[in-house]
N, C-alpha and C. Protein backbone atom coordinates (compact mmCIF):
# COMPACT_ATOMS: atom_id res chain seq x y z
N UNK A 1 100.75 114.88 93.61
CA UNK A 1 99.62 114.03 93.93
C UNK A 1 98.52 114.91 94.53
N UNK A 2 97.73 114.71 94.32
CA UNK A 2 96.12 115.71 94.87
C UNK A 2 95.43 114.52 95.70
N UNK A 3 95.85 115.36 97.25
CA UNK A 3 94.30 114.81 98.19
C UNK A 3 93.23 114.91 98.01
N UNK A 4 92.28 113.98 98.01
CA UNK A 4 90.48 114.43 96.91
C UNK A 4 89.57 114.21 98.21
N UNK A 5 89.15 115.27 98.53
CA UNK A 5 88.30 114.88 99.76
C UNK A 5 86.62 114.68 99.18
N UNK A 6 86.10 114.33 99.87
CA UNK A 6 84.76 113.29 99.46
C UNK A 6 84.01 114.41 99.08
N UNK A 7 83.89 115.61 99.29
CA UNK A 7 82.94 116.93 98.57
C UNK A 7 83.32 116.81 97.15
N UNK A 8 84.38 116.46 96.60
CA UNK A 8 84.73 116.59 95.08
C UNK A 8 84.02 115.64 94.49
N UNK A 9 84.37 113.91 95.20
CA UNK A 9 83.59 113.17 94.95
C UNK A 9 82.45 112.81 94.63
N UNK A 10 81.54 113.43 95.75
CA UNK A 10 80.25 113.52 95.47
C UNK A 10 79.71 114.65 94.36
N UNK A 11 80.60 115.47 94.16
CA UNK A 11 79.89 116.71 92.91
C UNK A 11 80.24 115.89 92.13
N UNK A 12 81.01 115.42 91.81
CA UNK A 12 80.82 114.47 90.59
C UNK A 12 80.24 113.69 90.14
N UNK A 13 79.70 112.82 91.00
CA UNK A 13 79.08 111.56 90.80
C UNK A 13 77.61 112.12 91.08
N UNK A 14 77.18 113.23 92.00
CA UNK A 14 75.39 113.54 91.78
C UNK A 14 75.14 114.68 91.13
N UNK A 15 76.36 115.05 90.04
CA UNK A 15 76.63 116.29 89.03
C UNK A 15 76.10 117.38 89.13
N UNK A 16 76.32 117.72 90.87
CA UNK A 16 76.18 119.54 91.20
C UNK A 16 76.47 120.32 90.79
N UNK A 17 75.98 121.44 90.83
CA UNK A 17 76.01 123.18 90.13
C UNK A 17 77.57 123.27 89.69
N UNK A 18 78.40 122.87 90.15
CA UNK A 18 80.03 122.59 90.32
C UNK A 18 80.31 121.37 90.50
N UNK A 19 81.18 121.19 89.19
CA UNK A 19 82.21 119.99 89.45
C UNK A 19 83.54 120.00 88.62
N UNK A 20 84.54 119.29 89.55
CA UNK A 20 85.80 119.54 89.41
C UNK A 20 85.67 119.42 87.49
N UNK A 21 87.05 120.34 86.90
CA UNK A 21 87.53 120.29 85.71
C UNK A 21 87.83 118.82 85.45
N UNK A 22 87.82 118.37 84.36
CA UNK A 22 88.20 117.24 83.75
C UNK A 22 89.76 116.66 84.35
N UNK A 23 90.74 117.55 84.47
CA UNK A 23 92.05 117.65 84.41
C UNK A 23 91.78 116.92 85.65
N UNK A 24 91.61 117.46 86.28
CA UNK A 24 91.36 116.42 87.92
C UNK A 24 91.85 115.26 87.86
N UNK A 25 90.99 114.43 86.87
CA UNK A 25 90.71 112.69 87.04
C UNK A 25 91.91 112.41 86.12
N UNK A 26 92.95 112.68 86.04
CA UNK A 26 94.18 112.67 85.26
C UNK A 26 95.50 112.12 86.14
N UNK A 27 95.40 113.25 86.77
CA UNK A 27 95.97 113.06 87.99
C UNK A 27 96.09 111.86 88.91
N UNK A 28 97.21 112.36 89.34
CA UNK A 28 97.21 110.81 90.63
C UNK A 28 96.27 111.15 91.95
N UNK A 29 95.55 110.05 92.18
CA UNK A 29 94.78 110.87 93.12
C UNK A 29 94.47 109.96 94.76
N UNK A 30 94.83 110.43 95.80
CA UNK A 30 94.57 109.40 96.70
C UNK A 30 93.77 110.52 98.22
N UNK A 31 93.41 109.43 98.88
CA UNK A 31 92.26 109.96 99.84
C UNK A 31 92.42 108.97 100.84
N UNK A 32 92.10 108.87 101.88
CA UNK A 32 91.49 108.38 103.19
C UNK A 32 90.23 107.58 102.84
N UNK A 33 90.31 106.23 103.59
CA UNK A 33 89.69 104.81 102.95
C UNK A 33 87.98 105.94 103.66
N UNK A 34 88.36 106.74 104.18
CA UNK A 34 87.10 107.69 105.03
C UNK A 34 86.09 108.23 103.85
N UNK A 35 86.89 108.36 102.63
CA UNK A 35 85.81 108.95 101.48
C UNK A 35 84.43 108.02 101.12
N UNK A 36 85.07 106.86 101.22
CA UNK A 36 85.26 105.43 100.98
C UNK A 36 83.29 105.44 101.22
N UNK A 37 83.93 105.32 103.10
CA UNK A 37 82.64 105.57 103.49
C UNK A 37 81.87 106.44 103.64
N UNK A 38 82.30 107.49 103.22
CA UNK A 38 81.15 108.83 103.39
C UNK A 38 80.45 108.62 102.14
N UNK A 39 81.47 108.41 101.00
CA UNK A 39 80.65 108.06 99.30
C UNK A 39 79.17 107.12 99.48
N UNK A 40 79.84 106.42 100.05
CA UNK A 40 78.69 104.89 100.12
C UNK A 40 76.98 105.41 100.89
N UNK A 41 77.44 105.74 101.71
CA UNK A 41 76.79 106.48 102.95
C UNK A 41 75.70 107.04 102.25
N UNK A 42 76.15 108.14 101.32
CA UNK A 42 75.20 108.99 100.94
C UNK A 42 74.51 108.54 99.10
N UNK A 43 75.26 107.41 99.02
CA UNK A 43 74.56 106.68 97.97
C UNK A 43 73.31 106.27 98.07
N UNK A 44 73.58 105.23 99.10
CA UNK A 44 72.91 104.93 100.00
C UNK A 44 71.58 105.20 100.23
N UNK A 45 72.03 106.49 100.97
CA UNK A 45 70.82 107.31 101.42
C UNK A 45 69.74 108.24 100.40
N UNK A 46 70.69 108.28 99.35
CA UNK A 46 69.81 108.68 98.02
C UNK A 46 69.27 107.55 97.17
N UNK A 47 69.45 106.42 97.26
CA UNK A 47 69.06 105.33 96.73
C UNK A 47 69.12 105.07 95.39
N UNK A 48 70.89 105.28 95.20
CA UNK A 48 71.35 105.77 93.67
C UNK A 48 71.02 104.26 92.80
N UNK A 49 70.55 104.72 91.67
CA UNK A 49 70.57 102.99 90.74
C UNK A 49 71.56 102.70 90.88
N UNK A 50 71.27 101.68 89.75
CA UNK A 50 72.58 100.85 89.32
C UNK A 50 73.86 101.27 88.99
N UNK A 51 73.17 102.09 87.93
CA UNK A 51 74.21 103.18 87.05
C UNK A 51 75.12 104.08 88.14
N UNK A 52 74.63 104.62 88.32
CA UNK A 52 75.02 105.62 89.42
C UNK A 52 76.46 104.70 90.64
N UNK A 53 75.59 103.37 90.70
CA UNK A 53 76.45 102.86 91.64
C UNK A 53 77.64 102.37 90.93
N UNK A 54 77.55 102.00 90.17
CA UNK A 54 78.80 101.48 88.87
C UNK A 54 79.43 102.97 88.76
N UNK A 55 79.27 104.15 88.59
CA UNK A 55 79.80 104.97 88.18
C UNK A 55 81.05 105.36 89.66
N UNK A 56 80.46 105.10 90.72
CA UNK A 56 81.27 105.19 92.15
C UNK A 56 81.90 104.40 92.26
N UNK A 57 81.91 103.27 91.60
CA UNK A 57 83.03 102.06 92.01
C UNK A 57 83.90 102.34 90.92
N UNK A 58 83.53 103.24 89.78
CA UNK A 58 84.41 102.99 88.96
C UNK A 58 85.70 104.85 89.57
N UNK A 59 85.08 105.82 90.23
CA UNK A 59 85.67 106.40 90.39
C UNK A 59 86.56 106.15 91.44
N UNK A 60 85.91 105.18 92.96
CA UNK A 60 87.07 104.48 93.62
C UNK A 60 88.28 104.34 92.92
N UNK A 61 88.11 103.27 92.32
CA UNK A 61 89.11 102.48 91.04
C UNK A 61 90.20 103.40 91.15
N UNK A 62 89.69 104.98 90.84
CA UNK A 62 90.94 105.78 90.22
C UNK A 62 91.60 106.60 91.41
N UNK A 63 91.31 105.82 93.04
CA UNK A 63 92.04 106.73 93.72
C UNK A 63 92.59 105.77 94.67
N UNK A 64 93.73 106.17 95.22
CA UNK A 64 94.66 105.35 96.32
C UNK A 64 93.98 105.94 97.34
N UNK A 65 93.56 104.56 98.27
CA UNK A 65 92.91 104.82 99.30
C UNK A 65 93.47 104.57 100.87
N UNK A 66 93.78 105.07 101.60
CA UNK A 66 94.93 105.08 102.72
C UNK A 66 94.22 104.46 104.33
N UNK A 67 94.20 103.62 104.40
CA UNK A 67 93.85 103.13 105.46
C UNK A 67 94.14 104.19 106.81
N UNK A 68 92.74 103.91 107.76
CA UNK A 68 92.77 104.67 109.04
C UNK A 68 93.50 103.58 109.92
N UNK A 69 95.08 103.67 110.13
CA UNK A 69 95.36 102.97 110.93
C UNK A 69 95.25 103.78 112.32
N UNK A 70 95.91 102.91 113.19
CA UNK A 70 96.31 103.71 114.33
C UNK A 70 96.60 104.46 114.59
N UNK A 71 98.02 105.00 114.27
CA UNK A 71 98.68 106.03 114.09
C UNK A 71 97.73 107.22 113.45
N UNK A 72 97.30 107.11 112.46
CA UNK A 72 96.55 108.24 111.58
C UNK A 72 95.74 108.84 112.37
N UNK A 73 94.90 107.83 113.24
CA UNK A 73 93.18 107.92 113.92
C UNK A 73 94.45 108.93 115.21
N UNK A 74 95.33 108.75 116.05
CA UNK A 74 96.09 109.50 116.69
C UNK A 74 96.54 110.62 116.57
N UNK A 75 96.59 111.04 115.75
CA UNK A 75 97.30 112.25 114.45
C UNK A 75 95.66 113.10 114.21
N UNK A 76 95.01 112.49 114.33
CA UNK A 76 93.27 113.18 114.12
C UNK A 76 93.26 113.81 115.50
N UNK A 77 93.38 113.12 116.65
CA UNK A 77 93.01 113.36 117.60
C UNK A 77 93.87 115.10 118.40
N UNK A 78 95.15 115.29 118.09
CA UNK A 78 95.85 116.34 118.31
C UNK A 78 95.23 117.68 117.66
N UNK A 79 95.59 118.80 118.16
CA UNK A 79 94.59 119.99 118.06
C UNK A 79 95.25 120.11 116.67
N UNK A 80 95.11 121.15 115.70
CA UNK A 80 95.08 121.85 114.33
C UNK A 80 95.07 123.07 114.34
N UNK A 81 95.88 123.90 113.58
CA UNK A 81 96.21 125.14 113.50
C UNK A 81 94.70 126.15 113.63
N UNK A 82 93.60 125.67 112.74
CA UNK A 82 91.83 126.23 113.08
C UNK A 82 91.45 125.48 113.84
N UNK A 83 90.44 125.11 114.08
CA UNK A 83 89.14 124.39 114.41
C UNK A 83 88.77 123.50 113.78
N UNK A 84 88.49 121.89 113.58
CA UNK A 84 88.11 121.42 112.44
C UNK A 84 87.28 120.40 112.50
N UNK A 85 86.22 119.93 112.02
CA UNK A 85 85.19 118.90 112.27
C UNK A 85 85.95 117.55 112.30
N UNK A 86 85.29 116.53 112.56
CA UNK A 86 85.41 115.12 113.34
C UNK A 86 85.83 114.77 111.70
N UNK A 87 85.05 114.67 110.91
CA UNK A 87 86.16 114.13 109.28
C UNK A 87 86.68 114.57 108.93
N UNK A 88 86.42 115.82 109.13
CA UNK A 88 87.59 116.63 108.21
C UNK A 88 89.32 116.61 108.76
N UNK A 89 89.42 116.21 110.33
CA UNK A 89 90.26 115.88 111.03
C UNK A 89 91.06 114.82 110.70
N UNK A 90 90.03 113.42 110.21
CA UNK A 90 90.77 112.13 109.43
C UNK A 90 91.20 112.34 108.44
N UNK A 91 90.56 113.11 107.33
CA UNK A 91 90.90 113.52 106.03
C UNK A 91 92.63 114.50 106.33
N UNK A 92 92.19 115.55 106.92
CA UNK A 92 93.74 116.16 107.17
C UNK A 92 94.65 115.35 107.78
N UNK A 93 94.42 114.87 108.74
CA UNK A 93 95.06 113.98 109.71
C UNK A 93 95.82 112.72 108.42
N UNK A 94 95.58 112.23 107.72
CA UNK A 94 95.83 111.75 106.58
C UNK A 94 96.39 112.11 105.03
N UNK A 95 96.49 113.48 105.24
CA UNK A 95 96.74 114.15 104.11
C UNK A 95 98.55 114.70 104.61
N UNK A 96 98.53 114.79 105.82
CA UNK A 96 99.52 114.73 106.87
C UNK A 96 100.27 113.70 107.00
N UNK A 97 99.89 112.78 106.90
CA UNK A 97 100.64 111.47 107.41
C UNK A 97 101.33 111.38 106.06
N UNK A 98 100.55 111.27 105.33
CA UNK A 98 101.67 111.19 103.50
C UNK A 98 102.57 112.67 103.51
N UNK A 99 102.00 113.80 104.12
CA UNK A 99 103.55 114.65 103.78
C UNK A 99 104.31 113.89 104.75
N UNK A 100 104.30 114.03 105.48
CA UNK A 100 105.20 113.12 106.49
C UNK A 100 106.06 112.28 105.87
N UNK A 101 105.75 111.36 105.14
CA UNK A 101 106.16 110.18 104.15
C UNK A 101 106.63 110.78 103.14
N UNK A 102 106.59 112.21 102.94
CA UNK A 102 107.70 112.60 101.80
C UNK A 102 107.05 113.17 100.50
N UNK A 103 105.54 112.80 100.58
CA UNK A 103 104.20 113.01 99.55
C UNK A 103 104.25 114.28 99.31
N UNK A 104 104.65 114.79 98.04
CA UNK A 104 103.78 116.16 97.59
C UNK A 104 102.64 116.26 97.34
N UNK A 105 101.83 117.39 98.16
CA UNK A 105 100.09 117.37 97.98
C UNK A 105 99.72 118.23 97.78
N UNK A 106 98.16 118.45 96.97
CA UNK A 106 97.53 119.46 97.22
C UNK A 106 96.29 118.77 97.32
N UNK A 107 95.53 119.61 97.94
CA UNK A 107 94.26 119.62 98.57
C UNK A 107 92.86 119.66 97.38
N UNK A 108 92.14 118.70 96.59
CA UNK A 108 91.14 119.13 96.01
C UNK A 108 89.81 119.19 97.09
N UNK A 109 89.05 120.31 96.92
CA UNK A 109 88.18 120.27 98.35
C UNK A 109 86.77 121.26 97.76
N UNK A 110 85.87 121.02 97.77
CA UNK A 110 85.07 122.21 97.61
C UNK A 110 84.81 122.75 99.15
N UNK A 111 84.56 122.35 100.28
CA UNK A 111 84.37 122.75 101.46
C UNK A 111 85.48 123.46 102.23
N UNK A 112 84.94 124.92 102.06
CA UNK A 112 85.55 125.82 102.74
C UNK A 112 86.55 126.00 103.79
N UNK A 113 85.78 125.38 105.08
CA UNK A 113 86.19 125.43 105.91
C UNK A 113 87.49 123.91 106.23
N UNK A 114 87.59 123.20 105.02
CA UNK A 114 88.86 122.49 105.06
C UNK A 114 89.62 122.61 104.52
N UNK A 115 89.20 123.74 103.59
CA UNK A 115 90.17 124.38 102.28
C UNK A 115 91.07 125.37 103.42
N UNK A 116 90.47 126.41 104.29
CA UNK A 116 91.08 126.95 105.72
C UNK A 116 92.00 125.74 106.23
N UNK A 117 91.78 124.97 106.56
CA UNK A 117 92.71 123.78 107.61
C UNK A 117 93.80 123.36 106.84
N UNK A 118 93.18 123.36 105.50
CA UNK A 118 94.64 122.30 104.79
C UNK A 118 95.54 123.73 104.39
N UNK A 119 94.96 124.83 104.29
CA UNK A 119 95.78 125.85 103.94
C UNK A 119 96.68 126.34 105.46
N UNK A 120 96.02 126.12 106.33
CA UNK A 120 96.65 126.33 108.04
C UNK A 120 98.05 125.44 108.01
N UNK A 121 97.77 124.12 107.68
CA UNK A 121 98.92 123.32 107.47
C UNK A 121 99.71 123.25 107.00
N UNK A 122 99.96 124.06 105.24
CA UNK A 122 100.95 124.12 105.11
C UNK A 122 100.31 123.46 103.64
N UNK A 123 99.22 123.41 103.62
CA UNK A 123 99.22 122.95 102.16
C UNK A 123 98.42 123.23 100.58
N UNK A 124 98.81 123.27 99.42
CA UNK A 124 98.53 123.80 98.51
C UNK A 124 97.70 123.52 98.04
N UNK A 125 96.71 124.40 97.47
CA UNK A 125 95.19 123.75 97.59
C UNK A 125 94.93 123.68 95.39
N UNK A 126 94.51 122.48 95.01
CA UNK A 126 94.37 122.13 93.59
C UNK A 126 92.82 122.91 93.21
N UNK A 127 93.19 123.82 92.16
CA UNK A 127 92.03 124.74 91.71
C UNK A 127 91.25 123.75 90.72
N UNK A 128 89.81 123.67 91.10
CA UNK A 128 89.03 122.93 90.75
C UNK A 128 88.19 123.24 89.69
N UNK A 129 88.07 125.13 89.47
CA UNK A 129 87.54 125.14 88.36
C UNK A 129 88.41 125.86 87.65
C-alpha cells in the first residue's frame, strides 16, 4: 500500500514540472483525511474551475482516507527520529499508526524533508518517477 502525501496530490491535479508516473494511481493508495484538507485549501485559494474541482474529487475517490482520531493527533505530538513540521507530523504520525496495524507502506512524497522523516522511521519510500 503507498502513503500519498498531499505534495503528490497537488502535482497532479495543478500538473507541475513533475508528476508522479501513471503506475502510482494503480495502486492502493491511502492518506490522512489531512490531505483532504490541505487539497481543498489550496484549490481554493487558486480558484480552480469546475473541471479542476471534479478532477480532485475524483482523485479523493481513489484513496483511503484515515481519520485524525485521538490517538493519531497523540502519536503527532511525540518527538521523531529528525525534526519535522506541524503536517508533516500528522501525515507520519498516520503513516505509523497503519504500520502499527500491520500495514505495509511506502511513502509517495515529493517533499524532501518528509521523504528524510519517513525514511528515519523505518520506511520505504515509492519512486515517483
Amino acid at each position: 500500500m503507498i502513503y500519498l502525501d498531499t505534495s503528490v496530490a497537488l502535482a497532479q491535479l495543478f500538473a507541475e514540472d513533475r508528476r508522479p508516473r501513471p503506475a502510482l494511481w494503480r495502486e492502493s493508495l491511502v492518506s490522512s483525511r489531512l490531505l483532504e484538507y490541505e487539497l481543498w485549501t489550496r484549490m481554493h485559494a487558486r480558484r480552480v474551475p469546475a473541471a479542476g474541482v471534479e478532477a480532485a474529487r475524483e482523485l479523493l475517490r481513489r484513496i483511503a482516507l484515515l481519520d485524525l482520531s485521538r490517538e493519531l493527533v497523540g502519536r503527532a505530538v511525540d518527538s521523531f527520529p529528525v525534526a519535522v513540521r506541524t503536517l508533516d507530523a500528522l501525515h507520519l504520525a498516520s503513516a505509523q499508526f497503519l504500520a502499527d496495524q500491520g500495514v505495509e507502506l511506502r511513502v509517495a512524497t515529493y517533499d524532501e524533508r518528509m521523504r528524510a522523516a519517513a525514511r528515519a522511521l523505518g520506511f520505504a519510500i515509492f519512486r515517483l518517477e
